[in-house]
N, C-alpha and C. Protein backbone atom coordinates (compact mmCIF):
# COMPACT_ATOMS: atom_id res chain seq x y z
N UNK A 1 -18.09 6.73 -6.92
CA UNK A 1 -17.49 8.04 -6.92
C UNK A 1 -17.80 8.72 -5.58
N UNK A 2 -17.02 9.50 -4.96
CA UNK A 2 -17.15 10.01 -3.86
C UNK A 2 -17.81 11.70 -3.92
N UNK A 3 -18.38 11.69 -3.13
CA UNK A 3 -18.69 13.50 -3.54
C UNK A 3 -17.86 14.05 -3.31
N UNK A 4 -17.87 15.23 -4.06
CA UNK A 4 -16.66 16.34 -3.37
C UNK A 4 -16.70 17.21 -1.91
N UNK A 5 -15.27 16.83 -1.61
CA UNK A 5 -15.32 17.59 -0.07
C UNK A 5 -15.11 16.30 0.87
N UNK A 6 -15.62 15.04 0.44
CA UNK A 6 -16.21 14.04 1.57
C UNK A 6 -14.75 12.94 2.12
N UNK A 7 -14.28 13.33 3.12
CA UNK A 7 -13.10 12.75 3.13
C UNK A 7 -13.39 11.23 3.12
N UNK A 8 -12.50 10.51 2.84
CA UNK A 8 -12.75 8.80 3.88
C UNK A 8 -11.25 8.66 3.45
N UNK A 9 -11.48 6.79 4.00
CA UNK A 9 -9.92 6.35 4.30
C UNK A 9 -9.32 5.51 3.07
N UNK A 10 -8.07 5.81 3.08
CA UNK A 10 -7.70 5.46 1.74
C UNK A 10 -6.40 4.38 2.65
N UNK A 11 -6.01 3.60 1.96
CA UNK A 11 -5.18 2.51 1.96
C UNK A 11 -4.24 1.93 1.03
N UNK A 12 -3.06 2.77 1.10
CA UNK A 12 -1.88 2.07 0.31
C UNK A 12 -1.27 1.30 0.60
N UNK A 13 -0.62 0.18 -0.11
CA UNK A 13 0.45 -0.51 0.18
C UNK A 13 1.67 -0.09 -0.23
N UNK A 14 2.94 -0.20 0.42
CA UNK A 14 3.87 0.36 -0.18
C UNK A 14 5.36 -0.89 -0.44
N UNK A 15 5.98 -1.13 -1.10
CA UNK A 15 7.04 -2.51 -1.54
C UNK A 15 8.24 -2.08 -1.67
N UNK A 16 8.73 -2.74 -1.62
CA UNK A 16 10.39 -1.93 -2.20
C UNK A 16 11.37 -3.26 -1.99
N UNK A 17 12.11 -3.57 -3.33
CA UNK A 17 13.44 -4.64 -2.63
C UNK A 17 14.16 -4.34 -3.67
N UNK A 18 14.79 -3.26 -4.02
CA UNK A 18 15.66 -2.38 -4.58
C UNK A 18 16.45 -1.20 -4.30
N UNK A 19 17.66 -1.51 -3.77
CA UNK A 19 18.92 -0.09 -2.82
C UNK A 19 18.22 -0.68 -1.61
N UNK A 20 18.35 0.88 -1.16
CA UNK A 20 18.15 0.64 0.72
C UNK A 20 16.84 0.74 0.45
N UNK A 21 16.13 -0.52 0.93
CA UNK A 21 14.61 -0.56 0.85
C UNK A 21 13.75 0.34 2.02
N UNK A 22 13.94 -0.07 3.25
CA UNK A 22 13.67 1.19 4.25
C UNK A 22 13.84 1.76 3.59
N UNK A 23 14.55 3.13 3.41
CA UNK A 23 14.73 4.42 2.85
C UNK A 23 14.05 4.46 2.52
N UNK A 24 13.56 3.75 0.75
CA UNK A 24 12.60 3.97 -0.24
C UNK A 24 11.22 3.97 0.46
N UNK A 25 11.07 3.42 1.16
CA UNK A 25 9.20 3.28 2.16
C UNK A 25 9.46 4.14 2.97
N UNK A 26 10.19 4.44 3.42
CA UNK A 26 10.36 6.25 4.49
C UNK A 26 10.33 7.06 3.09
N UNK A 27 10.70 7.22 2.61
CA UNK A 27 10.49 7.78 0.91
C UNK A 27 9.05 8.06 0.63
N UNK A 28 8.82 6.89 0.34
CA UNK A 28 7.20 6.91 -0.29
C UNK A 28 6.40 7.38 0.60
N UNK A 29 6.14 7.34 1.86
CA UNK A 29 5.15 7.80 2.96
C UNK A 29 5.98 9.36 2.62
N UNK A 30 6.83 9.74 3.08
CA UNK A 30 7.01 11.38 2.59
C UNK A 30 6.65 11.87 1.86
N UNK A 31 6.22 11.05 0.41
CA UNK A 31 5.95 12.23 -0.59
C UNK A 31 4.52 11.94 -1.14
N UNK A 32 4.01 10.82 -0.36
CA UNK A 32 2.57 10.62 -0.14
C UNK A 32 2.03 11.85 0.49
N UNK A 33 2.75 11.67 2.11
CA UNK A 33 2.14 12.80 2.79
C UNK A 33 2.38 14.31 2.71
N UNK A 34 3.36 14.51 1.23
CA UNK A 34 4.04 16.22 1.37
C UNK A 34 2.80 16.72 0.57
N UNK A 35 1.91 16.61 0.02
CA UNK A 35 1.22 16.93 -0.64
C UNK A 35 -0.09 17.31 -0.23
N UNK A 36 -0.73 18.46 -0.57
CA UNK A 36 -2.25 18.99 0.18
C UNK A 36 -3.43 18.11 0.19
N UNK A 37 -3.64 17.78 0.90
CA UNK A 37 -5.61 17.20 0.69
C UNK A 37 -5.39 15.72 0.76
N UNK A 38 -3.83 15.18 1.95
CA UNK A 38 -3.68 13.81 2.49
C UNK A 38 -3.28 14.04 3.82
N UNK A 39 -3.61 13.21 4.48
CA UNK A 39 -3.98 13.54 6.25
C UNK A 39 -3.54 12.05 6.61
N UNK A 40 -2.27 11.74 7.00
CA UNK A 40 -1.64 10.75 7.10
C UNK A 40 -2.41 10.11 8.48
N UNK A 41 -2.77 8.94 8.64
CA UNK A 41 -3.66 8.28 10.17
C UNK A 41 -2.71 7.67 10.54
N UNK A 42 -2.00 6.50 9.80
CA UNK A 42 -0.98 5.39 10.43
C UNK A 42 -0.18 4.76 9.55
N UNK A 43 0.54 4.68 9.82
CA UNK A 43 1.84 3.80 8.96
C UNK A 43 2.28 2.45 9.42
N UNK A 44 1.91 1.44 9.26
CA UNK A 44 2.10 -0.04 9.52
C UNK A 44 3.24 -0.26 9.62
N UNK A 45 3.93 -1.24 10.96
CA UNK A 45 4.71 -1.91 11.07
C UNK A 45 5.38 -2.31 9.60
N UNK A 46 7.11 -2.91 9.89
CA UNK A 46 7.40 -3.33 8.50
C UNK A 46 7.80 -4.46 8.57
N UNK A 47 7.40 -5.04 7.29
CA UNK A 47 7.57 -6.75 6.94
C UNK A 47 8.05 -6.92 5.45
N UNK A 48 8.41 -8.13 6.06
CA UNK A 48 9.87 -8.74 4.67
C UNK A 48 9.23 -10.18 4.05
N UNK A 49 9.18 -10.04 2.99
CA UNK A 49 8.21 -11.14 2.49
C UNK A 49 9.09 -11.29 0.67
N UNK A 50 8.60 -12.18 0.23
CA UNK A 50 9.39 -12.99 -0.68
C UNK A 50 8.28 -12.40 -1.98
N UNK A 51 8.96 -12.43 -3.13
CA UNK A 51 8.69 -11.44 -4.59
C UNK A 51 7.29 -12.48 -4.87
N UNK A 52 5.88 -12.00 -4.75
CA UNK A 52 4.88 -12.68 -5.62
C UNK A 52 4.92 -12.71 -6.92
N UNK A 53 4.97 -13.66 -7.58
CA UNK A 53 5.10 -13.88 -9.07
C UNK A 53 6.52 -13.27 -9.40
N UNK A 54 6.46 -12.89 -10.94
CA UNK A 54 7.32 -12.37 -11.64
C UNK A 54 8.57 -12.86 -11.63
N UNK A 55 9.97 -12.60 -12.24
CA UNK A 55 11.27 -12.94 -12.37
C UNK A 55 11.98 -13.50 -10.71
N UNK A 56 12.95 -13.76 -10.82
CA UNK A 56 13.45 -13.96 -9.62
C UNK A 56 14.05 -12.78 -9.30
N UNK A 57 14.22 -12.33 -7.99
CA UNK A 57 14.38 -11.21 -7.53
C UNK A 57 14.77 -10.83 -5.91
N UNK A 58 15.30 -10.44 -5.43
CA UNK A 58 15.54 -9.84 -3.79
C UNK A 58 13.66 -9.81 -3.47
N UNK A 59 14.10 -10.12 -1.83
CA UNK A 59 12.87 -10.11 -0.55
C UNK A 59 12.46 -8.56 -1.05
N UNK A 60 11.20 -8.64 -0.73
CA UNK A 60 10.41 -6.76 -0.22
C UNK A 60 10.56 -6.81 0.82
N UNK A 61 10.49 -5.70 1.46
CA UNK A 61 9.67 -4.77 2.26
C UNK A 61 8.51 -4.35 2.00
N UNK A 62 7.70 -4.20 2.92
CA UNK A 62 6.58 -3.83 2.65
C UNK A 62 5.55 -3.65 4.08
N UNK A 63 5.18 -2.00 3.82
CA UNK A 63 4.27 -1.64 4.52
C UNK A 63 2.61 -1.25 4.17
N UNK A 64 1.89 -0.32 4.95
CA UNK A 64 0.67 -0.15 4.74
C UNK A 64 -0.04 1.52 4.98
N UNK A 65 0.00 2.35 4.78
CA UNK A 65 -0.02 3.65 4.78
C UNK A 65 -1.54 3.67 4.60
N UNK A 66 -2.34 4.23 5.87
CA UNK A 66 -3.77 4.49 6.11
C UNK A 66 -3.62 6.11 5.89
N UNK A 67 -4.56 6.93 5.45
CA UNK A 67 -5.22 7.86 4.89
C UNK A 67 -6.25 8.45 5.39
N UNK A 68 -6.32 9.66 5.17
CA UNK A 68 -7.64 10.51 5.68
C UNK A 68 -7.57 11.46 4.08
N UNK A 69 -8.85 11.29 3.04
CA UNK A 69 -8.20 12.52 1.98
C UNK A 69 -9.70 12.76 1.83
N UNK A 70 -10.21 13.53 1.00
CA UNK A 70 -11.04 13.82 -0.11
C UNK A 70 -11.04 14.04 -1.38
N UNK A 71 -9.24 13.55 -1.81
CA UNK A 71 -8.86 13.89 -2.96
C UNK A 71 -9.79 12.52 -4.13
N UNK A 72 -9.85 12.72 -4.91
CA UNK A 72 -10.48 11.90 -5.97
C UNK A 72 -9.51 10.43 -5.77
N UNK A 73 -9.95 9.09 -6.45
CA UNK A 73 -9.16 8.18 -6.42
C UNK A 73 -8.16 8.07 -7.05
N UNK A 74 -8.19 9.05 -8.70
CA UNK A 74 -7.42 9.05 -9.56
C UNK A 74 -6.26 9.62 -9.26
N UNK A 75 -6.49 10.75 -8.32
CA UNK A 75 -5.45 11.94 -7.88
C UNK A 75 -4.81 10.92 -7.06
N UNK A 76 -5.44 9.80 -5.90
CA UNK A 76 -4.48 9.36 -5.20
C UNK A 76 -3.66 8.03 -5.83
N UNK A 77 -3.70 7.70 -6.86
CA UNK A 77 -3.18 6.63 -8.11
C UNK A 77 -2.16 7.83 -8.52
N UNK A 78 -2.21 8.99 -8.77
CA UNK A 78 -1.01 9.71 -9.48
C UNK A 78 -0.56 10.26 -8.53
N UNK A 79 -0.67 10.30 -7.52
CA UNK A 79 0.17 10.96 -6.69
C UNK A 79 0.89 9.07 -5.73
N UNK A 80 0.54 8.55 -5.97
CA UNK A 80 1.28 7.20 -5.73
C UNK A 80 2.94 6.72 -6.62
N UNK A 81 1.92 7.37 -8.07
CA UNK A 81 2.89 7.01 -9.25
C UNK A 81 4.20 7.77 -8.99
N UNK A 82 3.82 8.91 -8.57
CA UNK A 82 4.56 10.40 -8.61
C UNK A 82 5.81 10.02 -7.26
N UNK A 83 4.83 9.25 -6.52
CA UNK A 83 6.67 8.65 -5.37
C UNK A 83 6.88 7.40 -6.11
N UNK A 84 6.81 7.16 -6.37
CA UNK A 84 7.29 6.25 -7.34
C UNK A 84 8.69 6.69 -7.83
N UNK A 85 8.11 7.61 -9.03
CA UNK A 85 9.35 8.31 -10.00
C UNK A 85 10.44 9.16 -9.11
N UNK A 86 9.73 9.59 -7.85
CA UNK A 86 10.74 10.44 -6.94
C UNK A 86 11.42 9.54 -6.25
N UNK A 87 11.51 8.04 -6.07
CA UNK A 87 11.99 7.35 -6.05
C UNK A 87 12.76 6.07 -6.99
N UNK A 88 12.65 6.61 -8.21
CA UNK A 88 13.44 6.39 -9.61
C UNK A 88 12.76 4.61 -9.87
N UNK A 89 11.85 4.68 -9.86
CA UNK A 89 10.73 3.53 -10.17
C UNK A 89 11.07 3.36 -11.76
N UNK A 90 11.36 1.83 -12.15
CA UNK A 90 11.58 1.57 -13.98
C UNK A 90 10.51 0.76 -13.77
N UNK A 91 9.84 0.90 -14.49
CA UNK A 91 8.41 -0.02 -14.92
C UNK A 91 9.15 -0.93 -16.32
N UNK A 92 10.19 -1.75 -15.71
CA UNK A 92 10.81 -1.92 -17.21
C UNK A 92 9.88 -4.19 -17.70
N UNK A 93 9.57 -4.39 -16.38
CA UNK A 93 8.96 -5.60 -16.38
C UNK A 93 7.65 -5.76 -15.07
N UNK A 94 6.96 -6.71 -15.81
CA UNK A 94 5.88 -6.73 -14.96
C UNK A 94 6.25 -7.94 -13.71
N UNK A 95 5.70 -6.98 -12.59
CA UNK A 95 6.15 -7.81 -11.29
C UNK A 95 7.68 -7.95 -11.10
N UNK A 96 8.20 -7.05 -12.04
CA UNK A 96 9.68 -7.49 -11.72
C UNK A 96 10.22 -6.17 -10.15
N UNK A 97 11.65 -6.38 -10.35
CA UNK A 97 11.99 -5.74 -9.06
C UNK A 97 12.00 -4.32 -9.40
N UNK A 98 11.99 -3.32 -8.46
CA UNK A 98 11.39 -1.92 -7.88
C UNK A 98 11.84 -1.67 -6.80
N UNK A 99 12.22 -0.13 -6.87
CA UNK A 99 12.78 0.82 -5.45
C UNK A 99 11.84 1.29 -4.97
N UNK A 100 10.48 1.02 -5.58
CA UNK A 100 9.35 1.54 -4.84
C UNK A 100 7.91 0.87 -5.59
N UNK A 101 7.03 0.54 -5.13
CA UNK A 101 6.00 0.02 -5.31
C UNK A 101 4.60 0.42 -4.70
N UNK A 102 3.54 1.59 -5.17
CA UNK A 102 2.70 1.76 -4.38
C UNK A 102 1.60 1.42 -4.58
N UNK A 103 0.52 0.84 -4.48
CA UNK A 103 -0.69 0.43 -4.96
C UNK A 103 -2.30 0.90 -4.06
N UNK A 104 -3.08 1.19 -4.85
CA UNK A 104 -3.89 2.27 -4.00
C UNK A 104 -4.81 0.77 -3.69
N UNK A 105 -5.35 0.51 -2.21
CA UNK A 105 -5.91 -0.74 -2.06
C UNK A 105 -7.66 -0.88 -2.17
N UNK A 106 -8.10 0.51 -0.68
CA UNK A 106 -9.11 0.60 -0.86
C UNK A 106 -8.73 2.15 -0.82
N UNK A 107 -10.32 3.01 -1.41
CA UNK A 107 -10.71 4.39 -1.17
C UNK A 107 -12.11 4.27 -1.02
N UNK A 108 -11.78 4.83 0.50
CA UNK A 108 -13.19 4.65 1.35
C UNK A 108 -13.66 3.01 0.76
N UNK A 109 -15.28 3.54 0.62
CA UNK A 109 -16.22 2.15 -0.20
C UNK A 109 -16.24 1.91 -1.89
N UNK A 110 -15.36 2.77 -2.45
CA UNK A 110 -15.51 2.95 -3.89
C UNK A 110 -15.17 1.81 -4.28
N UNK A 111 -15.96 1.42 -5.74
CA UNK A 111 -15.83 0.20 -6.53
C UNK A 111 -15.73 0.64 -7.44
N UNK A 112 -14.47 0.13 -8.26
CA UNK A 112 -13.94 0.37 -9.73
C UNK A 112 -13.55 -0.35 -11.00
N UNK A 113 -13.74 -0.72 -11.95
CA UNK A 113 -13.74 -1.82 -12.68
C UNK A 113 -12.74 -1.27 -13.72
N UNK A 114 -12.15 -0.28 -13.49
CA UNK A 114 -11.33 0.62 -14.67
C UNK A 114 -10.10 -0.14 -14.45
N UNK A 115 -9.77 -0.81 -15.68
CA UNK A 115 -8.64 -1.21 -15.45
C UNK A 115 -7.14 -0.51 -14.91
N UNK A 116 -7.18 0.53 -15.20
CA UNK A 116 -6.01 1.42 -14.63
C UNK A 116 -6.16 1.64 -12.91
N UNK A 117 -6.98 1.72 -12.68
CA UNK A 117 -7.09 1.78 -11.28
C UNK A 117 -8.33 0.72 -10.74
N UNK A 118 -8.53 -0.28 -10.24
CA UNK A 118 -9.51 -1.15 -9.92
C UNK A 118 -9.75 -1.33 -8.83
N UNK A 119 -10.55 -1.03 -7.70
CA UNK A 119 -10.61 -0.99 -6.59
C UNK A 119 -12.20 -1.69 -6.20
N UNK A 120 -12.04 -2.21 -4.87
CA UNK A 120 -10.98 -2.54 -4.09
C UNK A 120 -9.93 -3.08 -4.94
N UNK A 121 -8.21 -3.05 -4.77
CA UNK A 121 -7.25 -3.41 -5.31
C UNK A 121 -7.56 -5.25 -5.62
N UNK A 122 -7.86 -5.76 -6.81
CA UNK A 122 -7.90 -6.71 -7.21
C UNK A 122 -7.37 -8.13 -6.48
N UNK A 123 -6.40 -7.92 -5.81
CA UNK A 123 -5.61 -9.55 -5.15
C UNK A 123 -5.04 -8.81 -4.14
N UNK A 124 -5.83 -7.85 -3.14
CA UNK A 124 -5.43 -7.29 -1.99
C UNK A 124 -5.80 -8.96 -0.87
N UNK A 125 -6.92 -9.01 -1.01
CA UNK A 125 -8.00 -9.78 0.08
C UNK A 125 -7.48 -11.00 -0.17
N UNK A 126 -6.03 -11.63 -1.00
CA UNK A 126 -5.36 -12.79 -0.96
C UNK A 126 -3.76 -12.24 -0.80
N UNK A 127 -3.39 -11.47 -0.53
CA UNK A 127 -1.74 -10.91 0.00
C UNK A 127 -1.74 -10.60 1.34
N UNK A 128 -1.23 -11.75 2.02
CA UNK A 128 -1.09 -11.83 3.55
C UNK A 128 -0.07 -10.56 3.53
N UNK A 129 0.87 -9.54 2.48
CA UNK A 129 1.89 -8.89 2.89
C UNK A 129 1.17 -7.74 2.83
N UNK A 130 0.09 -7.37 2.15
CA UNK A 130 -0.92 -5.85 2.26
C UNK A 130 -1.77 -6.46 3.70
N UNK A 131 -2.13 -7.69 3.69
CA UNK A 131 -3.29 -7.92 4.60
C UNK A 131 -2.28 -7.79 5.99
N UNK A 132 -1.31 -8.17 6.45
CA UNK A 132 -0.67 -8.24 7.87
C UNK A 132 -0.64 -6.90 8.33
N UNK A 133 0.29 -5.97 7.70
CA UNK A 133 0.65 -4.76 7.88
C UNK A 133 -0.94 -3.99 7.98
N UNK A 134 -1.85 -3.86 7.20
CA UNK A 134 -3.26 -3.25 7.38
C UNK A 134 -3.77 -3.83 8.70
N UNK A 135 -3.82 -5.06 9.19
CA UNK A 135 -4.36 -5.26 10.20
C UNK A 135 -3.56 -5.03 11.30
N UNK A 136 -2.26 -4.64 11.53
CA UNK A 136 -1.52 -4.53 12.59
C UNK A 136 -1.85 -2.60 12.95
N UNK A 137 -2.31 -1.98 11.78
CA UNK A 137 -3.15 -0.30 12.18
C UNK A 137 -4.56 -0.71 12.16
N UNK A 138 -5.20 -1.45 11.35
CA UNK A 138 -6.32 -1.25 11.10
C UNK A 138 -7.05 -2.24 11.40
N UNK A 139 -7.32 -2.66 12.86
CA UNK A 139 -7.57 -4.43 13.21
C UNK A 139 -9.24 -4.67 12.67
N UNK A 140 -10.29 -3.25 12.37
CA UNK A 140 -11.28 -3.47 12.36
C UNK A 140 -11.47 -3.18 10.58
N UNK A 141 -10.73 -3.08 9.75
CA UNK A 141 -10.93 -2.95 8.37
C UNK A 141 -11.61 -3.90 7.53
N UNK A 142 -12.51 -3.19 6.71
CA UNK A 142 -13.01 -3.93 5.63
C UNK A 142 -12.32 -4.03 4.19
N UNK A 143 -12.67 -5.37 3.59
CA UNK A 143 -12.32 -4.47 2.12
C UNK A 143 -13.61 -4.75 1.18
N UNK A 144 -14.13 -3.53 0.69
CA UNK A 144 -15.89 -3.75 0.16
C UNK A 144 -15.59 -4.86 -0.69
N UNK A 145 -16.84 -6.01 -0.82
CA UNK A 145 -16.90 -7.11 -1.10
C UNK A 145 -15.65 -8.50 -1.02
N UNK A 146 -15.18 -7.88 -0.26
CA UNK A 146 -14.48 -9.32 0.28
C UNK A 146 -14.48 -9.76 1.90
N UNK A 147 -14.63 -8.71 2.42
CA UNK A 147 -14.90 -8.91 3.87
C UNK A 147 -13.91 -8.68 4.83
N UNK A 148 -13.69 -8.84 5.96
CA UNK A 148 -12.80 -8.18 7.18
C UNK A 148 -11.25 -8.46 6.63
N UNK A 149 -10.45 -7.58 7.11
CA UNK A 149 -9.27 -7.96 6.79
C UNK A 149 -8.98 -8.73 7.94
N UNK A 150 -9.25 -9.05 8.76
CA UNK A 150 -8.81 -10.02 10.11
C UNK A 150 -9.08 -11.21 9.69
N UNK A 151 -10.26 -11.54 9.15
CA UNK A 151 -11.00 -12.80 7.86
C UNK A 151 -9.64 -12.97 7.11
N UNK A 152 -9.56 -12.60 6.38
CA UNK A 152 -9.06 -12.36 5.20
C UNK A 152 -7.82 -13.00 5.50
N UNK A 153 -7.06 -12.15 6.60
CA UNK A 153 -5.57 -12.54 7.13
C UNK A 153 -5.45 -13.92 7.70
N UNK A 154 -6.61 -14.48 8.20
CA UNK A 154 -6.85 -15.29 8.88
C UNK A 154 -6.61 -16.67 7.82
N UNK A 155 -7.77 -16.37 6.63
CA UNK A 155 -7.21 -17.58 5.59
C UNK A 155 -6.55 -17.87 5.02
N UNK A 156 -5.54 -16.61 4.68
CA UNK A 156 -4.93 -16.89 3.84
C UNK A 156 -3.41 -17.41 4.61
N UNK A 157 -3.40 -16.91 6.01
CA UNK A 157 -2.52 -17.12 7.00
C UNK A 157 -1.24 -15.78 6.30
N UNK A 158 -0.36 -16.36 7.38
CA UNK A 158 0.61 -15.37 7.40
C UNK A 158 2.25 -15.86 7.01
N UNK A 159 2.32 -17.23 6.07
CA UNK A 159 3.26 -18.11 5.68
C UNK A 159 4.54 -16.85 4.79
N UNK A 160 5.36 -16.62 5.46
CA UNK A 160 6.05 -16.15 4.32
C UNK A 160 5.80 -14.74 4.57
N UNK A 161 5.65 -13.60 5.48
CA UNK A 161 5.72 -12.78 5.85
C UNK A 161 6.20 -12.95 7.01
N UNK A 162 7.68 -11.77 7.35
CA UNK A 162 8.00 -11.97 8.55
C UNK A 162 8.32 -9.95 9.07
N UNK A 163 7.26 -10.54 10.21
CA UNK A 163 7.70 -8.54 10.82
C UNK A 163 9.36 -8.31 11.24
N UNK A 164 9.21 -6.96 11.00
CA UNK A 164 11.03 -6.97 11.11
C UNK A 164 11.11 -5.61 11.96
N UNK A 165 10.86 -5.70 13.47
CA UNK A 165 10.37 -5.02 14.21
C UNK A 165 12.07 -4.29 14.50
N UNK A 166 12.99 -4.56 13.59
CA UNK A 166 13.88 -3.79 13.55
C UNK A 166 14.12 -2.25 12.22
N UNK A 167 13.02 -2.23 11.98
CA UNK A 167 12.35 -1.51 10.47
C UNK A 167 11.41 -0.76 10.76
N UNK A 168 11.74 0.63 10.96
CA UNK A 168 10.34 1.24 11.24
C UNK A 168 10.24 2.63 10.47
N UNK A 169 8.83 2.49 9.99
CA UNK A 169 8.61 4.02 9.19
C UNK A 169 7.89 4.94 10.25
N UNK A 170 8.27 6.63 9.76
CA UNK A 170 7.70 7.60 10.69
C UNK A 170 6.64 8.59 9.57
N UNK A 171 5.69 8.91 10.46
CA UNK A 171 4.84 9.68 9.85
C UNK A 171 5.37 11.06 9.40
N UNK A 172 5.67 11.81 8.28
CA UNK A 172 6.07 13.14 8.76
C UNK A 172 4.94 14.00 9.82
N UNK A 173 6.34 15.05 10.44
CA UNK A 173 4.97 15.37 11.27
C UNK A 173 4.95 16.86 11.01
């Protein structure tokens, strides 16, 4: 648990391969950042990578949205959910396809075993598509108990993620 007041860095991933996917991740970073007590740092390059698990389905997108907050972890899990729905998110199957996808990865050093929110994010430190985009802002990142994301990116390689340096999200400013 973090004390109150104490900012650190928070780390979303953000997905989308439903409508205009850009849009939806220029979407989600907006209504991440419209909200008080989030201090947007960097927004990761964007990459196109193929549906992990679930039904068959259209490529993602997918970026990485770094953080400055002090808001609680829970607040930043519902305010994730919350672009979600402002982006008309059906939770109608698991892993299935989505106009928006946000997942809270790390906050700060916190460790969480709650199943609703579990942090560090459970199968972050094996998704070359959270791990590429985090290391292309964040080359010196950890993720508590798994180790560097440069590590991390390194083993698991980068097969099946491709940057699409024609795709770019903006911070609001």
């Amino acid at each position: 648990m973090t004390a109150p007041g104490r900012r650190r860095r928070v780390v979303l991933a953000l997905g989308s391969n439903l409508g205009d996917r850009l849009a939806n991740l220029q979407g989600g970073v907006d209504a991440l950042c419209a909200g008080p007590g989030f201090g947007a740092a960097a927004v990761s390059p964007v990459y196109e990578t193929a549906p992990a698990g679930g039904p068959d389905q259209p490529d993602y997108l997918n970026a990485v949205l770094v953080a400055a907050t002090a808001l609680p972890a829970r607040t930043v899990l519902d305010r994730g959910r919350a672009a979600e729905a402002a982006l008309h998110r059906v939770r109608a199957q698991r892993w299935g396809p989505r106009t928006l996808d946000v997942d809270v990865i790390v906050c700060g050093d916190e460790v969480s075993d709650d199943p609703d929110l579990t942090l560090p994010h459970p199968r972050a430190h094996r998704r070359a598509f959270v791990l590429a985009p985090w290391h292309d802002v964040d080359p010196d990142a950890v993720i508590p108990g798994h180790g560097r994301v440069a590590d991390l990116l390194a083993a698991v390689g980068t097969g099946g993620v491709r940057l699409r340096p024609d795709a770019r999200l903006r911070l609001p400013s």
